[in-house]
Structures are given as C-alpha cells and as structure tokens.
PDB file of N, CA and C in Angstrom:
ATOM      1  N   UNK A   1     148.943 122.977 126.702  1.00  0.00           N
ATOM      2  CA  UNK A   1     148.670 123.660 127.960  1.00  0.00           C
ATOM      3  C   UNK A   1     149.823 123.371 128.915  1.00  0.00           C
ATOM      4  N   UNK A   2     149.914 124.140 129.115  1.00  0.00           N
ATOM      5  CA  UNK A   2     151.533 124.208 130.397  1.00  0.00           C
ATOM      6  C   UNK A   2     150.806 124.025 131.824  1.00  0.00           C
ATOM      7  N   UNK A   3     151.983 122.998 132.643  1.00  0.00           N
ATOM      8  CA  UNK A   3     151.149 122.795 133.784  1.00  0.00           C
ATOM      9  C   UNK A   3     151.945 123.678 134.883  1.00  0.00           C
ATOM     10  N   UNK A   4     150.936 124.228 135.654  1.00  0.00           N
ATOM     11  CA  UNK A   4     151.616 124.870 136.689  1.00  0.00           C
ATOM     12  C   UNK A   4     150.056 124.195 137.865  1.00  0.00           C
ATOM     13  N   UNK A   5     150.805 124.029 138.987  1.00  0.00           N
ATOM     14  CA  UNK A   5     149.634 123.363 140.469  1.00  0.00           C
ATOM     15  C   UNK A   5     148.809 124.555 140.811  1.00  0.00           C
ATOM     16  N   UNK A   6     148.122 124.077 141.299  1.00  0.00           N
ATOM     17  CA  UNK A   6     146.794 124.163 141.408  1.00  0.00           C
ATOM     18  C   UNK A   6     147.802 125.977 143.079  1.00  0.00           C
ATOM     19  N   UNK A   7     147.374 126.945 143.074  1.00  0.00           N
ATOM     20  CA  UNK A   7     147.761 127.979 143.960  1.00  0.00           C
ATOM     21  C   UNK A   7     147.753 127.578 144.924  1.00  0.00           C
ATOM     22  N   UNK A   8     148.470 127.475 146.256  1.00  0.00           N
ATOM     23  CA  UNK A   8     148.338 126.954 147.561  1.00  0.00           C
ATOM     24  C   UNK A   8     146.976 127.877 148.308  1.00  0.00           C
ATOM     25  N   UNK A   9     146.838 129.148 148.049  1.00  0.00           N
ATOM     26  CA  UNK A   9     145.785 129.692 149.021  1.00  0.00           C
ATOM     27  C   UNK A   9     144.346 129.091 148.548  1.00  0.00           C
ATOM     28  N   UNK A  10     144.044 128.624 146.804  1.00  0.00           N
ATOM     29  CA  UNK A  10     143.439 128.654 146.035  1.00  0.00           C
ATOM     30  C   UNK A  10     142.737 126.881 146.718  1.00  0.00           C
ATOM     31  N   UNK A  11     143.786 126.037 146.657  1.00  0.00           N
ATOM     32  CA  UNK A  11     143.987 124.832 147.026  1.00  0.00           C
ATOM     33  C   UNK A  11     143.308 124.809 148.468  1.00  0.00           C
ATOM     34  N   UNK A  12     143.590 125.301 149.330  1.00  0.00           N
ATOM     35  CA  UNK A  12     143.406 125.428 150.552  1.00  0.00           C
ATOM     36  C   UNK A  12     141.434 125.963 150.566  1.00  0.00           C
ATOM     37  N   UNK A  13     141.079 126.610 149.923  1.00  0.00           N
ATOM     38  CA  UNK A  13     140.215 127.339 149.841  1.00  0.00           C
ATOM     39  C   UNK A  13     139.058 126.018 149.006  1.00  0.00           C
ATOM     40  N   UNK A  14     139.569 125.768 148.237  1.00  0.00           N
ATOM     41  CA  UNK A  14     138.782 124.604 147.337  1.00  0.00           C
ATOM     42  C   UNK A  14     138.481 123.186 148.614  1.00  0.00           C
ATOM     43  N   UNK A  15     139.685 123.025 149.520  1.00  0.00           N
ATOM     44  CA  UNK A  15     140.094 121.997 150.041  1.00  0.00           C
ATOM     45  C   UNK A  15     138.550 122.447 151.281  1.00  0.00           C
ATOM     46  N   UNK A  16     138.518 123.400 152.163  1.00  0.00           N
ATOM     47  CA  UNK A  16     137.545 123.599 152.972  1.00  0.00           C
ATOM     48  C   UNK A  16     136.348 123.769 152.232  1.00  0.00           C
ATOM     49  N   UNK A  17     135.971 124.363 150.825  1.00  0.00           N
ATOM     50  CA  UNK A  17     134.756 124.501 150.432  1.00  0.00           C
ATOM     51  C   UNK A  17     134.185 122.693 150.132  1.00  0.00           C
ATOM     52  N   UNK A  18     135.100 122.030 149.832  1.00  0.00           N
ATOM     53  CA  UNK A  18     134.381 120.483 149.446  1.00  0.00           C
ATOM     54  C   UNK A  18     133.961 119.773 150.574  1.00  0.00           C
ATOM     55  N   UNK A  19     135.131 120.073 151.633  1.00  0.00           N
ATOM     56  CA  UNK A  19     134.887 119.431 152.632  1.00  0.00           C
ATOM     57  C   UNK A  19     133.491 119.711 153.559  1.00  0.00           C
ATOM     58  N   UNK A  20     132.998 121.017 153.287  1.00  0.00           N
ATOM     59  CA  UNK A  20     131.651 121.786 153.742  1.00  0.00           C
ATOM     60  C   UNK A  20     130.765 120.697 152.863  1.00  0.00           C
ATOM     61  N   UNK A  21     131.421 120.617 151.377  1.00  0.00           N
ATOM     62  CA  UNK A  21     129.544 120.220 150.637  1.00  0.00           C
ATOM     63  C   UNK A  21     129.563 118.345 150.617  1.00  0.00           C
ATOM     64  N   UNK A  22     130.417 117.915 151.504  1.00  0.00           N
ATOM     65  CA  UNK A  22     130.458 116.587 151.797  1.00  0.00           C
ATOM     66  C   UNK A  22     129.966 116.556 152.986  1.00  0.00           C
ATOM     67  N   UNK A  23     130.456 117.465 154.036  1.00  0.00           N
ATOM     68  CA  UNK A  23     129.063 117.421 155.258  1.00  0.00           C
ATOM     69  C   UNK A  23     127.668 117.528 155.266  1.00  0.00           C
ATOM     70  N   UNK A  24     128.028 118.130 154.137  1.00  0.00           N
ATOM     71  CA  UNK A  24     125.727 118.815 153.885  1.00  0.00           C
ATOM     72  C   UNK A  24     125.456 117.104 153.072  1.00  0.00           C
ATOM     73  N   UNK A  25     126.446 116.834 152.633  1.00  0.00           N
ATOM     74  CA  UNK A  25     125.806 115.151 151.400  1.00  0.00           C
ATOM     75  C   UNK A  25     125.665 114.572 152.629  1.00  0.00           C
ATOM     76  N   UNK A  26     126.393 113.997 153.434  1.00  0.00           N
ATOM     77  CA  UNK A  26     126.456 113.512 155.266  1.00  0.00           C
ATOM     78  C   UNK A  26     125.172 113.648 155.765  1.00  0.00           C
ATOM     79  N   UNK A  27     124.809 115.026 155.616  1.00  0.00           N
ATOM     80  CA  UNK A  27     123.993 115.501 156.405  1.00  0.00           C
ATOM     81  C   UNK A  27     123.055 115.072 155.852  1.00  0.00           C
ATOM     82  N   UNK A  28     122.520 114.807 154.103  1.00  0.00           N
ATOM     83  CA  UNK A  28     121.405 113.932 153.529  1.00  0.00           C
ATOM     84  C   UNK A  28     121.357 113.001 153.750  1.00  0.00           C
ATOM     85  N   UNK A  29     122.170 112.058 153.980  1.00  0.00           N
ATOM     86  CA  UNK A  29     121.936 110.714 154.370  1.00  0.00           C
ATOM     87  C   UNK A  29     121.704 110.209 155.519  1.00  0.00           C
ATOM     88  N   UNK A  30     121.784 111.608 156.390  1.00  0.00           N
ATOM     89  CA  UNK A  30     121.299 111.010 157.898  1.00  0.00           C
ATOM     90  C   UNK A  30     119.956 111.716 158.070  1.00  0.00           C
ATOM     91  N   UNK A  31     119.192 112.707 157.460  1.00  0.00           N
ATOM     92  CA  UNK A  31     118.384 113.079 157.363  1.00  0.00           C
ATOM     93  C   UNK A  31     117.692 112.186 156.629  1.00  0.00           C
ATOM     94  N   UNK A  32     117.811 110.960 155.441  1.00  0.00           N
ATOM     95  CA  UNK A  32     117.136 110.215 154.815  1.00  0.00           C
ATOM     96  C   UNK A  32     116.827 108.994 156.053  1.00  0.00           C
ATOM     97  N   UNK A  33     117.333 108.902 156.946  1.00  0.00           N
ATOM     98  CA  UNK A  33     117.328 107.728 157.610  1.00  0.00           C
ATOM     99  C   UNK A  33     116.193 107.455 158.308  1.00  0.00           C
ATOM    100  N   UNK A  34     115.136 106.429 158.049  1.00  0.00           N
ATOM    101  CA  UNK A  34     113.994 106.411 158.341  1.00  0.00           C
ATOM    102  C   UNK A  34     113.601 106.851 160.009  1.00  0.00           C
ATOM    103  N   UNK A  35     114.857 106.523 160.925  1.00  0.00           N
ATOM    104  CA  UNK A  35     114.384 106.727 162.518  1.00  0.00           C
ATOM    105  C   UNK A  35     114.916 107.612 162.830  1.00  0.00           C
ATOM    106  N   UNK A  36     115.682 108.697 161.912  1.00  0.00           N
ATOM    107  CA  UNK A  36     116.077 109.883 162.654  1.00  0.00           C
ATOM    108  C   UNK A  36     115.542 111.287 162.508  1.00  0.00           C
ATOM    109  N   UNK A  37     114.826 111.171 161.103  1.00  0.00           N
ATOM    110  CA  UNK A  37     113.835 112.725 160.933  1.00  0.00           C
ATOM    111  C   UNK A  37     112.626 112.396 160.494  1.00  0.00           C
ATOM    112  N   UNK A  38     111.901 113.290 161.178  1.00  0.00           N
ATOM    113  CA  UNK A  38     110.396 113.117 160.582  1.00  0.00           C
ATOM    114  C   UNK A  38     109.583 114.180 159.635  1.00  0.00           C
ATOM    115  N   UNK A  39     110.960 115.039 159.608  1.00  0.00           N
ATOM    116  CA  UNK A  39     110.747 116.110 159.054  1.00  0.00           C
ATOM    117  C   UNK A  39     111.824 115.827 157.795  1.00  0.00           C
ATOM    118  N   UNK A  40     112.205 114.959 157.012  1.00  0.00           N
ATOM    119  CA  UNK A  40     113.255 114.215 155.752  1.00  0.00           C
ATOM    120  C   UNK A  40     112.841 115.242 155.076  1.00  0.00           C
ATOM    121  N   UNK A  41     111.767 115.480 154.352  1.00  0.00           N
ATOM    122  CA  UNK A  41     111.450 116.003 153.347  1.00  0.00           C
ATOM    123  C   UNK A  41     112.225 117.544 152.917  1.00  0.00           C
ATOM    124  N   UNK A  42     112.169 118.505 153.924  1.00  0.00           N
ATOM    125  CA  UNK A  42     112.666 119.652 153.885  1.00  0.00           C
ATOM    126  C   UNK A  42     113.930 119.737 154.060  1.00  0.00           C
ATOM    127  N   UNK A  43     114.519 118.556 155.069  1.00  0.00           N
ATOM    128  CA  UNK A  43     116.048 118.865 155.658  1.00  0.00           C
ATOM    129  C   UNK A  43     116.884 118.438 154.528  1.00  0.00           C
ATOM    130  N   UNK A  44     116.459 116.839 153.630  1.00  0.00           N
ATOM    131  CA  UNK A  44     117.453 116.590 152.500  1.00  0.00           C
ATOM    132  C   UNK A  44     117.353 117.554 151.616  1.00  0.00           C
ATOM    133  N   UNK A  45     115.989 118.630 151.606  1.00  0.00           N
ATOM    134  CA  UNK A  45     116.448 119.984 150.395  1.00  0.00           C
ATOM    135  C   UNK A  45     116.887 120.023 150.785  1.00  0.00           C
ATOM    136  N   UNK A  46     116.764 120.966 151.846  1.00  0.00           N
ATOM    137  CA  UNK A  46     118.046 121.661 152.278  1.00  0.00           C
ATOM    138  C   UNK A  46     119.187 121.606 151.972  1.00  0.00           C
ATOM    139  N   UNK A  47     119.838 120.517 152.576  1.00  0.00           N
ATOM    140  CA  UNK A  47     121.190 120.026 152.771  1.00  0.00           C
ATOM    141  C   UNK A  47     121.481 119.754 151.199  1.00  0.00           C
ATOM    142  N   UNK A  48     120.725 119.073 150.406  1.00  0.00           N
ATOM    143  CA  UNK A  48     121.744 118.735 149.120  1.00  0.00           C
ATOM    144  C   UNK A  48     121.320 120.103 148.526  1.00  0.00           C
ATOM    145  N   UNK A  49     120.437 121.257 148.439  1.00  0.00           N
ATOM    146  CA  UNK A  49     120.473 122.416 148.007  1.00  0.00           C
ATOM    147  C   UNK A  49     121.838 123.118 148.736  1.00  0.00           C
ATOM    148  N   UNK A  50     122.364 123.150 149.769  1.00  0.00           N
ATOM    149  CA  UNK A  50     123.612 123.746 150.508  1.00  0.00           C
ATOM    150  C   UNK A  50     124.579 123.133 149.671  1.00  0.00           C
ATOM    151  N   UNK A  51     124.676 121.899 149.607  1.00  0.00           N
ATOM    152  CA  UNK A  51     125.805 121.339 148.907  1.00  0.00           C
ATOM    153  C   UNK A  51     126.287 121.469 147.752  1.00  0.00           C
ATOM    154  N   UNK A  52     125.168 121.581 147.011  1.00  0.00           N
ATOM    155  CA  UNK A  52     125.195 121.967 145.491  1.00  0.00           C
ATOM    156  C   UNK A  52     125.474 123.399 145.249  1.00  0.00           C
ATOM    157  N   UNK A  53     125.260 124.472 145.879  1.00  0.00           N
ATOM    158  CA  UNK A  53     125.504 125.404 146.186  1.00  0.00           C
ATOM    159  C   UNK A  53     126.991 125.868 146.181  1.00  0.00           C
ATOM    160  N   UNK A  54     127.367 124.733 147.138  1.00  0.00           N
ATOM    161  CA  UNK A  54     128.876 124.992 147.762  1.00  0.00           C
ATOM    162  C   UNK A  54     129.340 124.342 146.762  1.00  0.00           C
ATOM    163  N   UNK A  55     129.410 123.411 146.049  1.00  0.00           N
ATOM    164  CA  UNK A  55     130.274 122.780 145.053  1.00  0.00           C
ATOM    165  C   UNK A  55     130.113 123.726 143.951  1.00  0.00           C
ATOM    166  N   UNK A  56     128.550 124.722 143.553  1.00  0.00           N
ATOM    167  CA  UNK A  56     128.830 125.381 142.735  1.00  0.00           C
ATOM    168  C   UNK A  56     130.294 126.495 142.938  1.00  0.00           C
ATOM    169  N   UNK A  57     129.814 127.172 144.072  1.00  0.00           N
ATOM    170  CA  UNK A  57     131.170 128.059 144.530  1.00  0.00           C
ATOM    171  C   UNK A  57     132.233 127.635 144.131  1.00  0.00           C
ATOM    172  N   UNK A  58     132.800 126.377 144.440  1.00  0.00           N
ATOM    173  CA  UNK A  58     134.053 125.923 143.877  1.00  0.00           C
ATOM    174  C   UNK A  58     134.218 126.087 142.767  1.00  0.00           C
ATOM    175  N   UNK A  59     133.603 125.467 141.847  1.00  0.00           N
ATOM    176  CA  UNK A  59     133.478 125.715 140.539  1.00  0.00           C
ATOM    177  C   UNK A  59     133.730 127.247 139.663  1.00  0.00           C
ATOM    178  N   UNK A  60     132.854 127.642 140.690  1.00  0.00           N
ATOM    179  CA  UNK A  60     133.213 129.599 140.332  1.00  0.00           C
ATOM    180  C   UNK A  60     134.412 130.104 140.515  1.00  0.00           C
ATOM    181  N   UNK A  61     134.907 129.347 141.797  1.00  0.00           N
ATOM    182  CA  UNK A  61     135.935 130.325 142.600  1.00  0.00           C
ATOM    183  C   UNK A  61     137.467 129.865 141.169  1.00  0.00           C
ATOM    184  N   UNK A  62     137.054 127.966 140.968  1.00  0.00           N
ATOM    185  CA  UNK A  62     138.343 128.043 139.754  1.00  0.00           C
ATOM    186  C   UNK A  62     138.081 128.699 138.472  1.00  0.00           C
ATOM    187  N   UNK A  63     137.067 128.537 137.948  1.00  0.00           N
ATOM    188  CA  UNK A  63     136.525 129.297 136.789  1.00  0.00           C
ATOM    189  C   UNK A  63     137.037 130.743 136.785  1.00  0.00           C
ATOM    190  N   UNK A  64     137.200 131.949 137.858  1.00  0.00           N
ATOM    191  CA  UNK A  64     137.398 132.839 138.301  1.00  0.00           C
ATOM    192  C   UNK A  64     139.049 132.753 138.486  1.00  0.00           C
ATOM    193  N   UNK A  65     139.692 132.032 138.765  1.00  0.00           N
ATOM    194  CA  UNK A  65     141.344 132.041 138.369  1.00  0.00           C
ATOM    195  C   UNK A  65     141.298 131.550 137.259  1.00  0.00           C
ATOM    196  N   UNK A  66     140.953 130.538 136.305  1.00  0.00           N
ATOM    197  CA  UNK A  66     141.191 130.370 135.268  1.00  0.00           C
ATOM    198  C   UNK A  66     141.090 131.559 133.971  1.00  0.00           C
ATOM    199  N   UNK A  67     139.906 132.336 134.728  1.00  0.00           N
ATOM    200  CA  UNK A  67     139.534 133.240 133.898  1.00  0.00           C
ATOM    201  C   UNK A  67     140.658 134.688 133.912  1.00  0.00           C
ATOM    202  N   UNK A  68     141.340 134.527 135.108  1.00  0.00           N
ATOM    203  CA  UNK A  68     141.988 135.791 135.269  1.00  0.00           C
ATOM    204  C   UNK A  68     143.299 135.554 134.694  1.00  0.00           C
ATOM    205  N   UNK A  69     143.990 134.006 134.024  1.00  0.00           N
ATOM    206  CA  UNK A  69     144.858 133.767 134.317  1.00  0.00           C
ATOM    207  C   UNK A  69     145.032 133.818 132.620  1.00  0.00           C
ATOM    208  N   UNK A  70     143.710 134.032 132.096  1.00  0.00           N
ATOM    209  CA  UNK A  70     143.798 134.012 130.363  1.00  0.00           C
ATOM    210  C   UNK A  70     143.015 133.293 129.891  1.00  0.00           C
ATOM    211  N   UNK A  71     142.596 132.054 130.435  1.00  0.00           N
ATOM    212  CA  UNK A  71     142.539 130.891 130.149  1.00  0.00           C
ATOM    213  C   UNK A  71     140.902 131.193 128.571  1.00  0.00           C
ATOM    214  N   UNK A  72     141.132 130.713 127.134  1.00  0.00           N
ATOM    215  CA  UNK A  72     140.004 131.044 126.051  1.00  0.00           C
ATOM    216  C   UNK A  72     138.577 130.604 126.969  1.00  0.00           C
ATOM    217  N   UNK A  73     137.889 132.036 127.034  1.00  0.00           N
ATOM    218  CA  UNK A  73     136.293 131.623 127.122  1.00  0.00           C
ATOM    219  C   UNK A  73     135.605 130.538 127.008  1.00  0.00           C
ATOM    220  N   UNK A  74     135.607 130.063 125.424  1.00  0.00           N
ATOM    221  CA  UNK A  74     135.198 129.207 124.942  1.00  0.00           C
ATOM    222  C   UNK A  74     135.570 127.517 125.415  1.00  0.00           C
ATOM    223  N   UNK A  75     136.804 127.680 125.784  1.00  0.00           N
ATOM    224  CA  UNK A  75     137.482 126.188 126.605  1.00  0.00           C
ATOM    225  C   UNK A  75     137.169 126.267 128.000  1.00  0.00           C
ATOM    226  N   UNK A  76     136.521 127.402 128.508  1.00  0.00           N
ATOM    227  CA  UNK A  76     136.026 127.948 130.222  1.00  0.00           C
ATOM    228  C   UNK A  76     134.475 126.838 130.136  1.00  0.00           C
ATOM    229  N   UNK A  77     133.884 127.840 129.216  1.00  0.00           N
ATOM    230  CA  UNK A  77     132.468 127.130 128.767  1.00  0.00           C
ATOM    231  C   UNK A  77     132.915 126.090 128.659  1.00  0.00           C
ATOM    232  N   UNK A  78     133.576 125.221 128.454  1.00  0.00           N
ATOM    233  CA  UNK A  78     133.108 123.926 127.946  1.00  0.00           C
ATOM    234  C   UNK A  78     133.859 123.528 128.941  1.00  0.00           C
ATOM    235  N   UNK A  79     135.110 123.607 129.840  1.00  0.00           N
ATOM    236  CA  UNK A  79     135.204 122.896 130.989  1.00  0.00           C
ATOM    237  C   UNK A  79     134.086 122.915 132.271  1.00  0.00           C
ATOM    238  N   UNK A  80     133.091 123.968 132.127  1.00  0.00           N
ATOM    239  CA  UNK A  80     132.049 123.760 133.167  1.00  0.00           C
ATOM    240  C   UNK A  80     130.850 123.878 132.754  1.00  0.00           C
ATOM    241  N   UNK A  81     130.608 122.649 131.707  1.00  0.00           N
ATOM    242  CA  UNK A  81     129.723 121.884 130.869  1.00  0.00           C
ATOM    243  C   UNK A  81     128.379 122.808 130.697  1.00  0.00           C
ATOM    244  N   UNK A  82     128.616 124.132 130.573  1.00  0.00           N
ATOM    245  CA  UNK A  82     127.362 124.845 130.489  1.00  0.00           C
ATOM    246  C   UNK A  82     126.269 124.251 129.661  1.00  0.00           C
ATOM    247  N   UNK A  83     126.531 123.417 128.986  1.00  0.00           N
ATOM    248  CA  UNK A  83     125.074 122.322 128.223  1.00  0.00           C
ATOM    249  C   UNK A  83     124.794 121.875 128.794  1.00  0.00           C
ATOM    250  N   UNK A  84     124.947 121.712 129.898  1.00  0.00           N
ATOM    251  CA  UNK A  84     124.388 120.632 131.914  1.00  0.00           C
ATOM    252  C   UNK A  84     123.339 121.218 132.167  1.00  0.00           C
ATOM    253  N   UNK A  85     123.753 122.539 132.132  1.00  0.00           N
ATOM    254  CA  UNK A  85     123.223 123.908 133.335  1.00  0.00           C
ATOM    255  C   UNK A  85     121.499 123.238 133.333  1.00  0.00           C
ATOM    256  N   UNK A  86     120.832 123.084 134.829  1.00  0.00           N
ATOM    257  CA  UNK A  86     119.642 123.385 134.973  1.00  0.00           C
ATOM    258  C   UNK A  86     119.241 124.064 135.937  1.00  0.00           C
ATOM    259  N   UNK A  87     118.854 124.772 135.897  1.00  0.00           N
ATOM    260  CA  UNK A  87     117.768 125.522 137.450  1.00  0.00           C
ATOM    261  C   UNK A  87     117.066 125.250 138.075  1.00  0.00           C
ATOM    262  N   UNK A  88     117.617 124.960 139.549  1.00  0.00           N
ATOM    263  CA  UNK A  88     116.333 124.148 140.056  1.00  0.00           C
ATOM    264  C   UNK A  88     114.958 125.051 140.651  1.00  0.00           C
ATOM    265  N   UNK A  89     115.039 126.085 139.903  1.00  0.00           N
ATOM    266  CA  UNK A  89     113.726 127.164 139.366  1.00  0.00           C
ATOM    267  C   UNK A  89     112.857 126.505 139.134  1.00  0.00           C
ATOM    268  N   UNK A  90     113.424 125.830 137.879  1.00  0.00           N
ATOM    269  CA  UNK A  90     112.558 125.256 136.712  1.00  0.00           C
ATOM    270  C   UNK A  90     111.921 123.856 137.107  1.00  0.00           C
ATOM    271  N   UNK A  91     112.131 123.253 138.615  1.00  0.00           N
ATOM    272  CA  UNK A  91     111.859 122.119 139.307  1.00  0.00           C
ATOM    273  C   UNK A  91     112.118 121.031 138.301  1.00  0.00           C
ATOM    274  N   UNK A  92     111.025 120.136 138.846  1.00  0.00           N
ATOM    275  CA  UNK A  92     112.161 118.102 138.101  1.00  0.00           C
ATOM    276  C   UNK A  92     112.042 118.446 136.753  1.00  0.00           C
ATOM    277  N   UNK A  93     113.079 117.751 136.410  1.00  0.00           N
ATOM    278  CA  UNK A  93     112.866 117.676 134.706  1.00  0.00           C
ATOM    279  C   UNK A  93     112.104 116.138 134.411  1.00  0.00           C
ATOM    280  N   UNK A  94     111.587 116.038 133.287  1.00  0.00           N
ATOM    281  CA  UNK A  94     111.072 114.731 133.009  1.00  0.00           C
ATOM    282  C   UNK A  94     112.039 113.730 132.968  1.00  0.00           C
ATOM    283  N   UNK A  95     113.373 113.620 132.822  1.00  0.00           N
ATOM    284  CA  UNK A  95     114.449 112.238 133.176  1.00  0.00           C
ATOM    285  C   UNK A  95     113.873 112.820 135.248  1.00  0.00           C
ATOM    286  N   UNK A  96     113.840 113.250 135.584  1.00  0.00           N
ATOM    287  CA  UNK A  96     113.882 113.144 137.363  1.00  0.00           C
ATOM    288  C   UNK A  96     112.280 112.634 137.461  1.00  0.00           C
ATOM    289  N   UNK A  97     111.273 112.606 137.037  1.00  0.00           N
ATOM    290  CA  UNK A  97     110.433 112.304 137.222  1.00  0.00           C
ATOM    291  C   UNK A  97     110.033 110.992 136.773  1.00  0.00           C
ATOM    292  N   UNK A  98     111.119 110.402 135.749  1.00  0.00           N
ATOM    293  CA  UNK A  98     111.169 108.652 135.100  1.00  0.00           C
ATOM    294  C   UNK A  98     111.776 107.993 136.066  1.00  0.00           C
ATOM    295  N   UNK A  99     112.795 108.608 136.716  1.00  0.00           N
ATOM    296  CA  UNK A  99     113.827 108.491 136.999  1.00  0.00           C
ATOM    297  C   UNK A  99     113.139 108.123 138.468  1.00  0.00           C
ATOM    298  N   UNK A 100     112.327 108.642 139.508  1.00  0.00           N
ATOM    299  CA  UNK A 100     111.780 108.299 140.131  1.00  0.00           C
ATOM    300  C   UNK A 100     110.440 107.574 139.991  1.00  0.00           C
ATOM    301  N   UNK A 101     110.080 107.049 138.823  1.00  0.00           N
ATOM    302  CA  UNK A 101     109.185 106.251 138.758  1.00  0.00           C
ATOM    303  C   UNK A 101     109.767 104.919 138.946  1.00  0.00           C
ATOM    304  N   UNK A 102     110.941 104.965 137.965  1.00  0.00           N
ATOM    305  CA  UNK A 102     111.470 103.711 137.500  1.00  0.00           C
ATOM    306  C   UNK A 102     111.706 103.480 139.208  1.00  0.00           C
ATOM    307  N   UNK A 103     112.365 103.833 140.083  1.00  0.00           N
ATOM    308  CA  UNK A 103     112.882 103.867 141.508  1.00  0.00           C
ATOM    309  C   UNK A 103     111.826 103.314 142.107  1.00  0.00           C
ATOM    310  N   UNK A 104     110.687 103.606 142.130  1.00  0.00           N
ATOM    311  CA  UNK A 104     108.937 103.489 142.934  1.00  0.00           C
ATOM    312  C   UNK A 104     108.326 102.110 142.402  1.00  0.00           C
ATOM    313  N   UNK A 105     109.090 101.728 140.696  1.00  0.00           N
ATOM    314  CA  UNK A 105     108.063 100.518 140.376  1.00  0.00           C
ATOM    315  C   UNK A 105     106.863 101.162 139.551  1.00  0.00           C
ATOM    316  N   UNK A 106     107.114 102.448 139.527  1.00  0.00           N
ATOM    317  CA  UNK A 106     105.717 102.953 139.310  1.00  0.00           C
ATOM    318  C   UNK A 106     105.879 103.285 137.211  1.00  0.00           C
ATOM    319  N   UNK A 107     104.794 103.397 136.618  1.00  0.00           N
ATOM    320  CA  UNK A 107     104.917 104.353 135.405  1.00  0.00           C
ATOM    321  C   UNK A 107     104.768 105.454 135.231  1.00  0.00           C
ATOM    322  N   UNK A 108     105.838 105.984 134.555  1.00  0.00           N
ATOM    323  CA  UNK A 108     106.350 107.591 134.259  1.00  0.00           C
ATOM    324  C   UNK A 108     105.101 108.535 133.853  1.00  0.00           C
ATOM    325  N   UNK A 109     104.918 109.673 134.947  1.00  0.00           N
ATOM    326  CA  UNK A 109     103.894 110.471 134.876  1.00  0.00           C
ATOM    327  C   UNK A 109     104.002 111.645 133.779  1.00  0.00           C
ATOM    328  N   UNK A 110     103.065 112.076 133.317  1.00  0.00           N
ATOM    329  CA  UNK A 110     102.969 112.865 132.532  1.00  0.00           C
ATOM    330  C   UNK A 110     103.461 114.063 133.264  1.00  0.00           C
ATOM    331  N   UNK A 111     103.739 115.098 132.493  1.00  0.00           N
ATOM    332  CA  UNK A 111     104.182 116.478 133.245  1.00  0.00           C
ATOM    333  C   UNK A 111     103.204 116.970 134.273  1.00  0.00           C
ATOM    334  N   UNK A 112     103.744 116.956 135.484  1.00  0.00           N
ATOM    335  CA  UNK A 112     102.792 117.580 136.792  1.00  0.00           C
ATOM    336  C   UNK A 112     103.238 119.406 136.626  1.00  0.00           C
ATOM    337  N   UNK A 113     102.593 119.893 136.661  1.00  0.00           N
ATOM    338  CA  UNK A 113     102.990 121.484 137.358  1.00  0.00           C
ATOM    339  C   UNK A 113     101.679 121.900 138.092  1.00  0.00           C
TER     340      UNK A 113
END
C-alpha cells in the first residue's frame, strides 16, 4: 500500500467531527455527575447516542474516500470491523447486561425484553 496523507480538507473535516463527539463524551460525564442532573438517565443517551453517531460519520466520511479512491471492498469491510456492527435497535446485548451486573455486584440476569 503506497502512502499518501490523509487530504487536508478531509483532515480538517475529520479534525472538527471528533472534536464534536469528544464534547458529547464531556457532555456524559458531566451529565453522570451525581449533583449536576437529575434527569442523567436521558441526557447520557443522548449525548453518548450523539457521539457515537458523530464518530460513526467519521468513519463513513473515510470509508467514502477510501472507497472512491479504489481502495478492495473486501479490505473496506474489514477495516471497519463490520463483525462489530450492533444496533442499538436491537437494545443491550447479553455481554452489556453481565457486564452491568458484574459492575452492580449483582448476578447476570436472564434475557429481559
């Protein structure tokens, strides 16, 4: 693979989209803070749903030059680990629901829906 840098407009564009989904992560951790919201529950969606969002964009926006630039499908797929992919459609998965037991002290619940 031949290296050529990353496009300056491209760069610039990546550079403000991260910096957005590090304010919304910011913005979870001050929304987690026991004396400043009483409303936590909805605002950390929120905010780490914005963030994740925006980091997806990034992801698209290089995927989308890589893709224009030639770069094999198959090495596209697998640089943006499409075996990851979950939807948060599909709400917690059972590692997020151990995963917050183990966190609580508590034992791992059977599937809630």
């Amino acid at each position: 693979m031949e290296y050529a840098p990353m496009p300056e407009p491209l760069r610039r564009a990546v550079n403000q989209l991260v910096s957005e989904a590090v304010g919304r992560c910011q913005e979870v951790m001050r929304y987690a803070a026991s004396d400043i919201a009483r409303d936590w529950k909805r605002m950390t969606l929120y905010r780490a749903t914005d963030a994740a969002d925006t980091m997806d964009c990034v992801s698209m926006l290089i995927a989308a030059y890589c893709e224009s630039n030639g770069m094999d499908p198959k090495i596209l797929q697998g640089y943006l680990q499409l075996s990851q992919q979950h939807s948060r459609a599909d709400g917690p998965l059972e590692e997020d629901r151990a995963y917050l037991a183990d966190l609580l002290g508590q034992m791992a619940p059977s599937r809630q829906r």
